[in-house]
C-alpha atoms as a PDB file:
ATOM      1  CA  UNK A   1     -12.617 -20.117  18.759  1.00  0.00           C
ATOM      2  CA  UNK A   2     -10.111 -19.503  16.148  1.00  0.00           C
ATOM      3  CA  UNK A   3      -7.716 -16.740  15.915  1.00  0.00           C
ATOM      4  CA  UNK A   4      -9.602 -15.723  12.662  1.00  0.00           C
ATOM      5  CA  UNK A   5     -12.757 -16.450  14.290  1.00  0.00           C
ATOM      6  CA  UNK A   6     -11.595 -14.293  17.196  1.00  0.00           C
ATOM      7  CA  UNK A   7     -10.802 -11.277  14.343  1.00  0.00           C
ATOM      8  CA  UNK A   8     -14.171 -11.780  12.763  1.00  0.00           C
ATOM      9  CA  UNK A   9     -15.887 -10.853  15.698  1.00  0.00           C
ATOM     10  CA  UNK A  10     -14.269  -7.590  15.551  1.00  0.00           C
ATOM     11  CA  UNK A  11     -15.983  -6.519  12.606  1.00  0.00           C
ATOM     12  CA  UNK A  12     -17.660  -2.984  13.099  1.00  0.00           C
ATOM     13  CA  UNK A  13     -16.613  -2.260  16.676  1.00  0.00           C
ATOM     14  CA  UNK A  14     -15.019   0.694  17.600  1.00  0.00           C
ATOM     15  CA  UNK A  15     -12.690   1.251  20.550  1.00  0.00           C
ATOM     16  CA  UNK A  16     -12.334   4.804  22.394  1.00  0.00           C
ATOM     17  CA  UNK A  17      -8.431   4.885  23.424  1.00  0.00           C
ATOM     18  CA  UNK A  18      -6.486   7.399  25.414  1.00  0.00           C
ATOM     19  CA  UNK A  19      -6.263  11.280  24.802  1.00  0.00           C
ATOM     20  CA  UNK A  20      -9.100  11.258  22.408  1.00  0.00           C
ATOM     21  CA  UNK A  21      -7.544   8.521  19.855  1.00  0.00           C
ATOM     22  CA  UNK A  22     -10.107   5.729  18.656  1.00  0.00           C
ATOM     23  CA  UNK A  23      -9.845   2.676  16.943  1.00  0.00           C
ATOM     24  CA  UNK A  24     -11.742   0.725  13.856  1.00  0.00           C
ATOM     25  CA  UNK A  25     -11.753  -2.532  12.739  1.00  0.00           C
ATOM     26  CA  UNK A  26     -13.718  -3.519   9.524  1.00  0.00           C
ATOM     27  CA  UNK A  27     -13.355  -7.339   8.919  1.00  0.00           C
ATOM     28  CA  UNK A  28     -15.080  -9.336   6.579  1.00  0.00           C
ATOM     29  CA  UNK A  29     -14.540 -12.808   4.442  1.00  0.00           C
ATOM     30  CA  UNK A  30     -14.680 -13.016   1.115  1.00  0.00           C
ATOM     31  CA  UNK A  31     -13.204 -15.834  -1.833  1.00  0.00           C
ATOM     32  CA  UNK A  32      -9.234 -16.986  -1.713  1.00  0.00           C
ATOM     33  CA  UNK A  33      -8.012 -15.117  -4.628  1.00  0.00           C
ATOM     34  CA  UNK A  34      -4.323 -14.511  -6.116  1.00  0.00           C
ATOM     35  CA  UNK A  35      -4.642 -10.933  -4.273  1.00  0.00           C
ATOM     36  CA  UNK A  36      -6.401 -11.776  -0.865  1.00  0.00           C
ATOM     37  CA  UNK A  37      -4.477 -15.334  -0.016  1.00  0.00           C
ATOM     38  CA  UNK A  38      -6.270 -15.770   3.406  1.00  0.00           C
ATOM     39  CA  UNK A  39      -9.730 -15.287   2.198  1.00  0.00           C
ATOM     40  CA  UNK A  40     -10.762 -11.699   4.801  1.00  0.00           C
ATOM     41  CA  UNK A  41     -10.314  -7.855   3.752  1.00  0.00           C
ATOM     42  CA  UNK A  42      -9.279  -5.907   6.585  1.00  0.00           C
ATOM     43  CA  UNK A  43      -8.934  -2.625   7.657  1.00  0.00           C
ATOM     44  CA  UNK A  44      -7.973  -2.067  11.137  1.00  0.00           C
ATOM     45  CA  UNK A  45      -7.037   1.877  11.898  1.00  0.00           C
ATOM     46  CA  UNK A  46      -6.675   4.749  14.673  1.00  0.00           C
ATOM     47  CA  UNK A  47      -7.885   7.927  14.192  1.00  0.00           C
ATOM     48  CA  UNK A  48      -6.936  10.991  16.288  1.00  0.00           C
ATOM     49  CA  UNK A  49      -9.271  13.328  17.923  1.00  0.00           C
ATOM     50  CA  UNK A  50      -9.791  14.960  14.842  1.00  0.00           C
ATOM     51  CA  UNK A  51     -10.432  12.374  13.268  1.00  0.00           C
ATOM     52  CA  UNK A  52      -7.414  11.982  10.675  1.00  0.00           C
ATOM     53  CA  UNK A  53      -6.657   8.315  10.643  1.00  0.00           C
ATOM     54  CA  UNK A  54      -3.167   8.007  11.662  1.00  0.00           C
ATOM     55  CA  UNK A  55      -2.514   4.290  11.614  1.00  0.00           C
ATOM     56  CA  UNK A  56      -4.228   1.952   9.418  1.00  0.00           C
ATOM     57  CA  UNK A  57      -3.292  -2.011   8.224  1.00  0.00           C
ATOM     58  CA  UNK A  58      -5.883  -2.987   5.431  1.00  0.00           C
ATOM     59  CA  UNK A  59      -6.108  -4.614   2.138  1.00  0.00           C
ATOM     60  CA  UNK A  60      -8.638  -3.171   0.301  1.00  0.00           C
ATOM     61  CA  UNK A  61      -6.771  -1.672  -2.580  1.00  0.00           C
ATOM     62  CA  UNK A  62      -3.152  -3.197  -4.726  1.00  0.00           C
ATOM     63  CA  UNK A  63       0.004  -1.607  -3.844  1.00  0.00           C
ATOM     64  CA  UNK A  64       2.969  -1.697  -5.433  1.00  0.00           C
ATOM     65  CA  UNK A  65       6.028  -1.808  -3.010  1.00  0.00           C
ATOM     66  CA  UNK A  66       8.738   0.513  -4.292  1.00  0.00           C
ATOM     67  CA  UNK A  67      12.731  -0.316  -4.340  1.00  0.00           C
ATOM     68  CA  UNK A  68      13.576   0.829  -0.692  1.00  0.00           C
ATOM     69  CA  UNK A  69      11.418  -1.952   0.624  1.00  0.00           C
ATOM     70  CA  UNK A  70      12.984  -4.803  -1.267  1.00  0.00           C
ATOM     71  CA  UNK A  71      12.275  -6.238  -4.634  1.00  0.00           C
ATOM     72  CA  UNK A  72       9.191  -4.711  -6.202  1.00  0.00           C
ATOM     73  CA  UNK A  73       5.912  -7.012  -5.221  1.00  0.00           C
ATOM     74  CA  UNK A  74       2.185  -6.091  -5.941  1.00  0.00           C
ATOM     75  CA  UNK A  75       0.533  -6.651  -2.314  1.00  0.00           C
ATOM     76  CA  UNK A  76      -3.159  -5.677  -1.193  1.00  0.00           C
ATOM     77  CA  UNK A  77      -1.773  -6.207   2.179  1.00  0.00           C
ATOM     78  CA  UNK A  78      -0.373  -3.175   3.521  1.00  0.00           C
ATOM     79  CA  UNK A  79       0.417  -0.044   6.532  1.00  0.00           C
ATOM     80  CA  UNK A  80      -0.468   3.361   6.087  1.00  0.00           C
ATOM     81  CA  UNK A  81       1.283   5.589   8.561  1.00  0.00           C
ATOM     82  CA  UNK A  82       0.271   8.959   7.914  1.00  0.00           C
ATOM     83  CA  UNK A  83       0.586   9.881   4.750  1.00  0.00           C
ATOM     84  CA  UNK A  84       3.235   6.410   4.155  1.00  0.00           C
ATOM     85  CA  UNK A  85       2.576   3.345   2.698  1.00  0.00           C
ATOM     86  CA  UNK A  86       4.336   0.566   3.076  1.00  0.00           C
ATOM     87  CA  UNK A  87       4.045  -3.622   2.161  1.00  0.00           C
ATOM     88  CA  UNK A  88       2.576  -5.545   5.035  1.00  0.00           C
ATOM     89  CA  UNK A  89       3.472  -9.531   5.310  1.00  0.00           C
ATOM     90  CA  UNK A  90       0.149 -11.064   6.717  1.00  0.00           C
ATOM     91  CA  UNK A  91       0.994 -14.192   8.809  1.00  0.00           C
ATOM     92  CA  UNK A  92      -2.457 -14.913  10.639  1.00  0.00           C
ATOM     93  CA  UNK A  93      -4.863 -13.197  12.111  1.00  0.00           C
ATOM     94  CA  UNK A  94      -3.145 -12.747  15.533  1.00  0.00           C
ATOM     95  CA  UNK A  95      -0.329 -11.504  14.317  1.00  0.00           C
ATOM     96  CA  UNK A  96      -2.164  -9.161  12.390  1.00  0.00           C
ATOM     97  CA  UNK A  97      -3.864  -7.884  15.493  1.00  0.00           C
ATOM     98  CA  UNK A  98      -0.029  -7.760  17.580  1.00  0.00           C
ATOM     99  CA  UNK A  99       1.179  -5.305  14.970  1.00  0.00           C
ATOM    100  CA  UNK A 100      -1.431  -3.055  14.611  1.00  0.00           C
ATOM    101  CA  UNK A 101      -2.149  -2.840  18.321  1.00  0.00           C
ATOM    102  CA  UNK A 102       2.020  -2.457  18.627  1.00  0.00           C
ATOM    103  CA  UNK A 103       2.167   0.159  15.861  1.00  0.00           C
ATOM    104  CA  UNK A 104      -1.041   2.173  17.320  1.00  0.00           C
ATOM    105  CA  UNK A 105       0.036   2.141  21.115  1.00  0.00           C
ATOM    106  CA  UNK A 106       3.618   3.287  20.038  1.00  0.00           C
ATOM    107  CA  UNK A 107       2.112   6.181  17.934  1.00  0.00           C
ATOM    108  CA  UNK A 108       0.567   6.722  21.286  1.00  0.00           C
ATOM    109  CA  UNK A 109       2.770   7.244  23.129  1.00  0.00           C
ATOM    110  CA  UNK A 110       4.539   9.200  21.122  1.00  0.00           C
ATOM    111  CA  UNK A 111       2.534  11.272  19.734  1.00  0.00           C
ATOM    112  CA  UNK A 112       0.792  12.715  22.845  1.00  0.00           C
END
């Protein structure tokens, strides 16, 4: 199976995680287009126990990187951390998955 394949099948599960956090993915193929590239819309997040979510990679709106993160570029690809946003370079599938798991168990473990 694929590594998209393999991020396809996550589509609707959730995942209870330590100290109450809990983690969605949503993905979902739809046509190549100039704004989704690699053909899926994503959103893979972690909530806390109150349900805020704190962490979330996705691409279901534009954003508009501003000057701190390099030359302006429209993206739907992108982080939100908190109340951030920030451009997000999707690679592949797996790597997708590596960075959001990466950025949700450091926010983890540090935010206990």
């Amino acid at each position: 199976m694929s590594d998209l394949e393999n991020l396809l099948n996550l589509n609707g599960e959730t995942f209870p995680m330590d100290n109450g956090y809990w983690v969605k993915f949503e993905v979902w193929r739809v046509e190549v287009s100039k704004s989704v590239p690699h053909g899926i819309r994503y959103s893979l997040t972690l909530h806390d126990k109150h349900n805020h979510r704190v962490i979330g990679y996705d691409n279901a709106h534009s954003f508009s990187s501003k000057k701190k993160y390099g030359a302006k570029k429209e993206t739907y690809d992108h982080i939100h951390k908190q109340m951030d946003i920030m451009p997000y370079e999707f690679e592949s599938a797996s790597q997708l998955l590596e960075d959001f798991w990466k950025s949700a168990e450091y926010y983890m473990e540090n935010n206990r």
